[in-house]
Protein backbone atom coordinates (compact mmCIF):
# COMPACT_ATOMS: atom_id res chain seq x y z
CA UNK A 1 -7.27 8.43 21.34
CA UNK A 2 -6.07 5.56 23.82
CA UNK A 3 -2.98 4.54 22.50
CA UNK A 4 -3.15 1.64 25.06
CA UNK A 5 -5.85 0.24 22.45
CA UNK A 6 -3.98 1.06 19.55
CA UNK A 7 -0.91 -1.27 20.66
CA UNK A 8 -3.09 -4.04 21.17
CA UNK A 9 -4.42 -4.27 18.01
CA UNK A 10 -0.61 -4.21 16.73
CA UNK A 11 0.18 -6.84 19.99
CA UNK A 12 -2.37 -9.24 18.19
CA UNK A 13 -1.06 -9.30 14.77
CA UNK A 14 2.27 -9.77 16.43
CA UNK A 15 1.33 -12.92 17.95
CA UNK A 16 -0.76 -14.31 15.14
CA UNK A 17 2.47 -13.54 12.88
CA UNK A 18 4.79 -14.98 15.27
CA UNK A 19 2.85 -18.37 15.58
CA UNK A 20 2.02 -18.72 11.80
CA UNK A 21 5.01 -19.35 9.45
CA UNK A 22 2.78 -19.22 6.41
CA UNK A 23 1.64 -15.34 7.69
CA UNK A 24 5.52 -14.80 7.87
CA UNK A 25 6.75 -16.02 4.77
CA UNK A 26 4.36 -13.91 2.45
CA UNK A 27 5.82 -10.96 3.82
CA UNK A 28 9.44 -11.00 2.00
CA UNK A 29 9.07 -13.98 -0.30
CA UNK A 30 6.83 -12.12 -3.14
CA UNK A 31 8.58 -8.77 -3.00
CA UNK A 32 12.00 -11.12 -3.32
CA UNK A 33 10.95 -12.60 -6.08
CA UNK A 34 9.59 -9.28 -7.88
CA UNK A 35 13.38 -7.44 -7.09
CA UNK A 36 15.12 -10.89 -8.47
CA UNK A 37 13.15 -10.76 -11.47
CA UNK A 38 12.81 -6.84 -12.35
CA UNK A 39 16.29 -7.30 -11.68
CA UNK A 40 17.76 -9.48 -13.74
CA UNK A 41 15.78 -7.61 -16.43
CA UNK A 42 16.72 -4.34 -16.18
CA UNK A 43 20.41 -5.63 -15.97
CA UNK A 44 19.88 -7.39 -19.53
CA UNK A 45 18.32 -4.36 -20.70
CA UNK A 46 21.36 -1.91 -19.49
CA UNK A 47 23.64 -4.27 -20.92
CA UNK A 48 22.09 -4.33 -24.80
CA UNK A 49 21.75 -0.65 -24.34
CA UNK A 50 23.48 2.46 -23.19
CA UNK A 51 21.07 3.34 -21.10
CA UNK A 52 20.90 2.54 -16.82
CA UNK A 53 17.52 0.81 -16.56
CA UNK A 54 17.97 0.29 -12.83
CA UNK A 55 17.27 3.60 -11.14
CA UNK A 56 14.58 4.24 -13.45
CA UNK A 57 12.77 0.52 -13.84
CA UNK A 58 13.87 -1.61 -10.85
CA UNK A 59 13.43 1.88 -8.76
CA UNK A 60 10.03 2.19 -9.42
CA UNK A 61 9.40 -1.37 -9.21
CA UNK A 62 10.81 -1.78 -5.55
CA UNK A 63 8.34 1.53 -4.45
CA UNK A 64 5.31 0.42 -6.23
CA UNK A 65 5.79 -3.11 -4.22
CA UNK A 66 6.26 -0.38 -1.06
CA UNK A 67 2.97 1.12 -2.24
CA UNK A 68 1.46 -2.58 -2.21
CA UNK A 69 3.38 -3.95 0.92
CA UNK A 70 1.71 -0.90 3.11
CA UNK A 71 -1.99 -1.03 1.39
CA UNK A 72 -1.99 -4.53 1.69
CA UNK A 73 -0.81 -4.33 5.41
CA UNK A 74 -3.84 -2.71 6.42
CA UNK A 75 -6.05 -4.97 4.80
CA UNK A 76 -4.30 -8.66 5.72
CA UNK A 77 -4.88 -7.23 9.38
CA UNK A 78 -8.59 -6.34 8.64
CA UNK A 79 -8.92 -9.72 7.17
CA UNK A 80 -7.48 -11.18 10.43
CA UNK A 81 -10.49 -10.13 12.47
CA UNK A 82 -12.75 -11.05 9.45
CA UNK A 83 -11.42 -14.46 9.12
CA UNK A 84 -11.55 -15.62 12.56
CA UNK A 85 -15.01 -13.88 13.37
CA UNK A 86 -13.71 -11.38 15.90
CA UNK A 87 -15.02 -8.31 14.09
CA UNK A 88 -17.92 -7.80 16.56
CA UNK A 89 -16.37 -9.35 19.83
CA UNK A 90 -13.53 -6.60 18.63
CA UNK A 91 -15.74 -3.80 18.72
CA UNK A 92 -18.20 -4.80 21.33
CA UNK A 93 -15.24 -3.23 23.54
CA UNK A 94 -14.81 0.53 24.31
CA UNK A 95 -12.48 0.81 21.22
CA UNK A 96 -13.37 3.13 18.96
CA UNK A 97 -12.80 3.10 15.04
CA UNK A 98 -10.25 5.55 15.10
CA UNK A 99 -8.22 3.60 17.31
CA UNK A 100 -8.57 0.68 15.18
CA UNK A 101 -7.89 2.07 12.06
CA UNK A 102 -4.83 3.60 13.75
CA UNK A 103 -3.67 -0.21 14.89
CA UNK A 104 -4.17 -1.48 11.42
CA UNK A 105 -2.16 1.48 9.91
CA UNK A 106 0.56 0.97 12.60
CA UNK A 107 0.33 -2.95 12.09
CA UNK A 108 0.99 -2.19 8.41
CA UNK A 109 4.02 -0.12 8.65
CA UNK A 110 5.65 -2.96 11.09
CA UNK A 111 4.75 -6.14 9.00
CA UNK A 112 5.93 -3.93 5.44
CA UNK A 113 9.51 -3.39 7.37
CA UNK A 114 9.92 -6.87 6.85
CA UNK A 115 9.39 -6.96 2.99
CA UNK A 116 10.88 -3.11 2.30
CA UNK A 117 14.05 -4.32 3.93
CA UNK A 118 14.12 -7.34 1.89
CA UNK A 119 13.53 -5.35 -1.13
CA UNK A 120 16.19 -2.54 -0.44
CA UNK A 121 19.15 -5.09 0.25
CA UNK A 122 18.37 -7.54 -2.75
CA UNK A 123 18.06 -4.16 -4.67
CA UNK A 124 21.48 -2.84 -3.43
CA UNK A 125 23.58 -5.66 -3.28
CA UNK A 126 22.89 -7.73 -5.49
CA UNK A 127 21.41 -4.93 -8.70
CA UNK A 128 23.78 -2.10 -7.56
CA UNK A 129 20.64 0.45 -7.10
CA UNK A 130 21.47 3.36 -5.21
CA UNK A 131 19.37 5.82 -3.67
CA UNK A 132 21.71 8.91 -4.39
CA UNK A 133 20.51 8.96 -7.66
CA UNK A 134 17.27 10.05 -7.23
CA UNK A 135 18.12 12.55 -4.76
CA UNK A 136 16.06 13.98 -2.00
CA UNK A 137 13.38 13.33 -3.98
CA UNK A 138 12.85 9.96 -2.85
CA UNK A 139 11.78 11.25 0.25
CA UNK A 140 8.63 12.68 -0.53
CA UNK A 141 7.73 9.84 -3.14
CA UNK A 142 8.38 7.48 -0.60
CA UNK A 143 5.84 9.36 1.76
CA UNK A 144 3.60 10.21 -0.90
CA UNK A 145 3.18 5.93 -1.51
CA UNK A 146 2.99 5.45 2.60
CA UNK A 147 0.14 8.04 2.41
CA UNK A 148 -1.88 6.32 -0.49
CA UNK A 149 -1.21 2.88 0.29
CA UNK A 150 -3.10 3.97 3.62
CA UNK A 151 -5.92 5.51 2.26
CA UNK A 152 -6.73 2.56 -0.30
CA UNK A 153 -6.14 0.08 2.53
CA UNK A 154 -8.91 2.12 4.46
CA UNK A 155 -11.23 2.06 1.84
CA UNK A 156 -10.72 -1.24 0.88
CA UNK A 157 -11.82 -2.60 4.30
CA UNK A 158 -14.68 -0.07 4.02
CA UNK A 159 -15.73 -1.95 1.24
CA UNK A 160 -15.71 -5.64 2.91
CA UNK A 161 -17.20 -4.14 5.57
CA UNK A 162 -20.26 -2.41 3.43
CA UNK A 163 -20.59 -5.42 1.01
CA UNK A 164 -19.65 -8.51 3.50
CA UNK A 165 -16.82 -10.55 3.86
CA UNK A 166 -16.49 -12.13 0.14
CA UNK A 167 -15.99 -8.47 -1.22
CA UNK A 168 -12.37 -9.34 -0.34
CA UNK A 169 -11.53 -10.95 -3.92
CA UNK A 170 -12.70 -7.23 -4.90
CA UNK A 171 -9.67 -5.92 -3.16
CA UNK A 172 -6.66 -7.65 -4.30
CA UNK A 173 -6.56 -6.81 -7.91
CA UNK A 174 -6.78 -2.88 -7.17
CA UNK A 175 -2.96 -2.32 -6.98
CA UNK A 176 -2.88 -4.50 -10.65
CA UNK A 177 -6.15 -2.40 -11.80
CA UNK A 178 -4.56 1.02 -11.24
CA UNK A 179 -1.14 0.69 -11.90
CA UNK A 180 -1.66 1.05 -15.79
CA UNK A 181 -2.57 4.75 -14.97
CA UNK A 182 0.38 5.80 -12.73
CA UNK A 183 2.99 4.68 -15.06
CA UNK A 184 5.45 3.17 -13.13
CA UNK A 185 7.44 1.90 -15.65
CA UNK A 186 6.68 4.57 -18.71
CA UNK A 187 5.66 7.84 -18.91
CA UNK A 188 1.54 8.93 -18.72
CA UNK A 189 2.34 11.00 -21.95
CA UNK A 190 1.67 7.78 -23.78
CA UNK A 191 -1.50 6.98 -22.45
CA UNK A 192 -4.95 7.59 -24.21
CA UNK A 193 -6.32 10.71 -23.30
CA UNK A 194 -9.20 9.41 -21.19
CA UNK A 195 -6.33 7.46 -19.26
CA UNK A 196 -4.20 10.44 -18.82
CA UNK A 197 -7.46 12.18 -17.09
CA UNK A 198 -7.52 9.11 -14.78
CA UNK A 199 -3.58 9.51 -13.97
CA UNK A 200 -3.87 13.24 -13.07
CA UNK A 201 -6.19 11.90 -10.11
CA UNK A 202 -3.79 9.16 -8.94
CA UNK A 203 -0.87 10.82 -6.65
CA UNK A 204 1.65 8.09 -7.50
CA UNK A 205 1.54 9.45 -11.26
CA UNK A 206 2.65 12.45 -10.22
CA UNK A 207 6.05 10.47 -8.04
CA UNK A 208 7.13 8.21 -10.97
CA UNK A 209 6.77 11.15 -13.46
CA UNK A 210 8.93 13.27 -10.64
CA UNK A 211 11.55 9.70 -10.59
CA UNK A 212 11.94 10.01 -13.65
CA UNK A 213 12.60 13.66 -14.16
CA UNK A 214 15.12 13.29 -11.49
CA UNK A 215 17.12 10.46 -12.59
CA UNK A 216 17.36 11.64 -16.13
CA UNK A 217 16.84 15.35 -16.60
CA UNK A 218 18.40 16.12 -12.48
CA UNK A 219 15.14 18.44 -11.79
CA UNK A 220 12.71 17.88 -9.12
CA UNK A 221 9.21 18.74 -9.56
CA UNK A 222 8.30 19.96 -6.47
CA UNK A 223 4.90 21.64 -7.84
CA UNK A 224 3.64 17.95 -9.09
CA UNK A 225 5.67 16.66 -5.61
CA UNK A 226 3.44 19.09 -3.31
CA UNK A 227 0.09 18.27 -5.30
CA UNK A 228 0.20 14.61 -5.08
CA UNK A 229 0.98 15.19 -1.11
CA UNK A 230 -2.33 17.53 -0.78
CA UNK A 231 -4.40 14.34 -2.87
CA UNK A 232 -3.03 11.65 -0.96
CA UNK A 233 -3.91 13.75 2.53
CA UNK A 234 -7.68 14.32 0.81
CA UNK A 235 -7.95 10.36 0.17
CA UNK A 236 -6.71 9.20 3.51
CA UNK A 237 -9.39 12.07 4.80
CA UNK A 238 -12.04 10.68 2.59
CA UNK A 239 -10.82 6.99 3.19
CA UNK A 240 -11.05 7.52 7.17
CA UNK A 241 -14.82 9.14 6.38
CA UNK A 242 -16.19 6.13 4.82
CA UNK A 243 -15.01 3.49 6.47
CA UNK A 244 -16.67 5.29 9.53
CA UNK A 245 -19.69 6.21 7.56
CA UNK A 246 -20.08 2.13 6.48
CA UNK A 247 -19.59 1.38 9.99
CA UNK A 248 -22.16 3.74 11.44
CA UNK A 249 -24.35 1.88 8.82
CA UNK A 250 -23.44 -1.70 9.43
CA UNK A 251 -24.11 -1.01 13.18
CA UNK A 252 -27.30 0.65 12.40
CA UNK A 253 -28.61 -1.47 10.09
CA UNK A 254 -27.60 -4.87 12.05
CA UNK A 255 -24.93 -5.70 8.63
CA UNK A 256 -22.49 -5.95 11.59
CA UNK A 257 -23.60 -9.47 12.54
CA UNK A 258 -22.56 -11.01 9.16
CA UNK A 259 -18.72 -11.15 11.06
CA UNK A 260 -20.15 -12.92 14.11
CA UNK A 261 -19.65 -16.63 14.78
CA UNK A 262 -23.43 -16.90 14.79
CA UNK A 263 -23.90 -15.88 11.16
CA UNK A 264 -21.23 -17.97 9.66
CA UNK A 265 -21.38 -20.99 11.02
């Protein structure tokens, strides 16, 4: 892997950022306004109750928007080549897809900095959440999210790339489609059974559930912890497979050329 190629795929969504204010401001102002409101609910909730809502809802809120911020990362700078036509001027060059898949992951984790920042200080100053109370744990959530935010970005551009560049209104509901089976904000044990079946294939379930236990109960789940690692590795594996697999395809079968300038103009 050149890495020289790798950094230039990051270099260009640097400069179309930098030049675009309306690329820069969607990257802190919809996770602010998801802390400010989860926020100011879970502080009426804590204060009509004896409970602490705020580790446990505005917690999970701020790392599902993590989740979102890094899946969504990989796709807005998929998108970028898609929009302006570049696709197959990009890979008429010696780059090769796992080069570019490795630019769009690294482009992700830079542009997200920008909104998980944003989210953490909002979160801490102005909510009082602290991190302490979840305990190491939070580190392996947190990496457990980075790992399938990357895998569903991957297999999201797969899919505009197999089924052409509209397929992208397909993509932006999937965070809202599957979040009613990780449970982010209640536990799976409520969910119909067929749901539950769903949840057990979804590593996230497996981080809010260990969240939870954590912040109420003060035991980690490292069993459920290590399993959701070992199924968000297996999707980024499988994610990585098709997108090459649906390139391989549009190359061969000429599908490419719906991204040139030629085809939609």
């Amino acid at each position: 892997m050149n890495f020289t190629r790798v950094f230039a795929i990051v270099l260009r969504q640097y400069y179309l950022i930098r030049a675009s204010f309306s690329r820069v401001l969607p990257l802190f102002i919809w996770v602010a306004v998801d802390i400010v409101l989860w926020g100011f609910l879970t502080r009426y909730l804590t204060s009509v109750t004896a409970s602490n809502f705020v580790p446990i809802m505005l917690g999970a809120v701020l790392l599902w928007d993590f989740f979102i911020r890094i899946m969504q990362g990989v796709t807005m700078a998929f998108f970028e080549d898609v929009w302006s036509r570049n696709f197959l001027n990009l890979f008429s060059t010696p780059i090769l897809v796992s080069e570019y898949l490795a630019g769009l992951v690294a482009s992700s984790m830079v542009t997200s900095l920008v909104g998980i920042l944003v989210m953490i200080f909002l979160a801490v100053t102005v909510f009082g959440l602290s991190f302490l109370s979840y305990g190491v744990v939070i580190v392996p959530c947190l990496l457990v999210l980075f790992m399938f935010g990357i895998a569903l970005g991957i297999a999201a551009c797969a899919m505009v790339l197999r089924l052409g560049p509209a397929a992208e209104w397909f993509i932006w509901p999937i965070p809202a489609i599957i979040s009613p089976f990780v449970g982010v904000l209640y536990p799976i044990t409520i969910l119909p059974h067929w749901m539950q079946a769903v949840s057990r294939l979804l590593p996230p379930s497996y981080i809010f559930e260990a969240l939870r236990a954590a912040v109420k109960h003060q035991v980690i789940c490292w069993p459920a912890i290590l399993g959701s690692i070992i199924l968000a590795v297996i999707y980024i594996l499988l994610a990585c497979r098709y997108f090459v697999a649906t390139y391989r395809h549009a190359v061969r079968t000429g599908l490419i050329a719906r991204y040139s300038a030629e085809s939609l103009s």
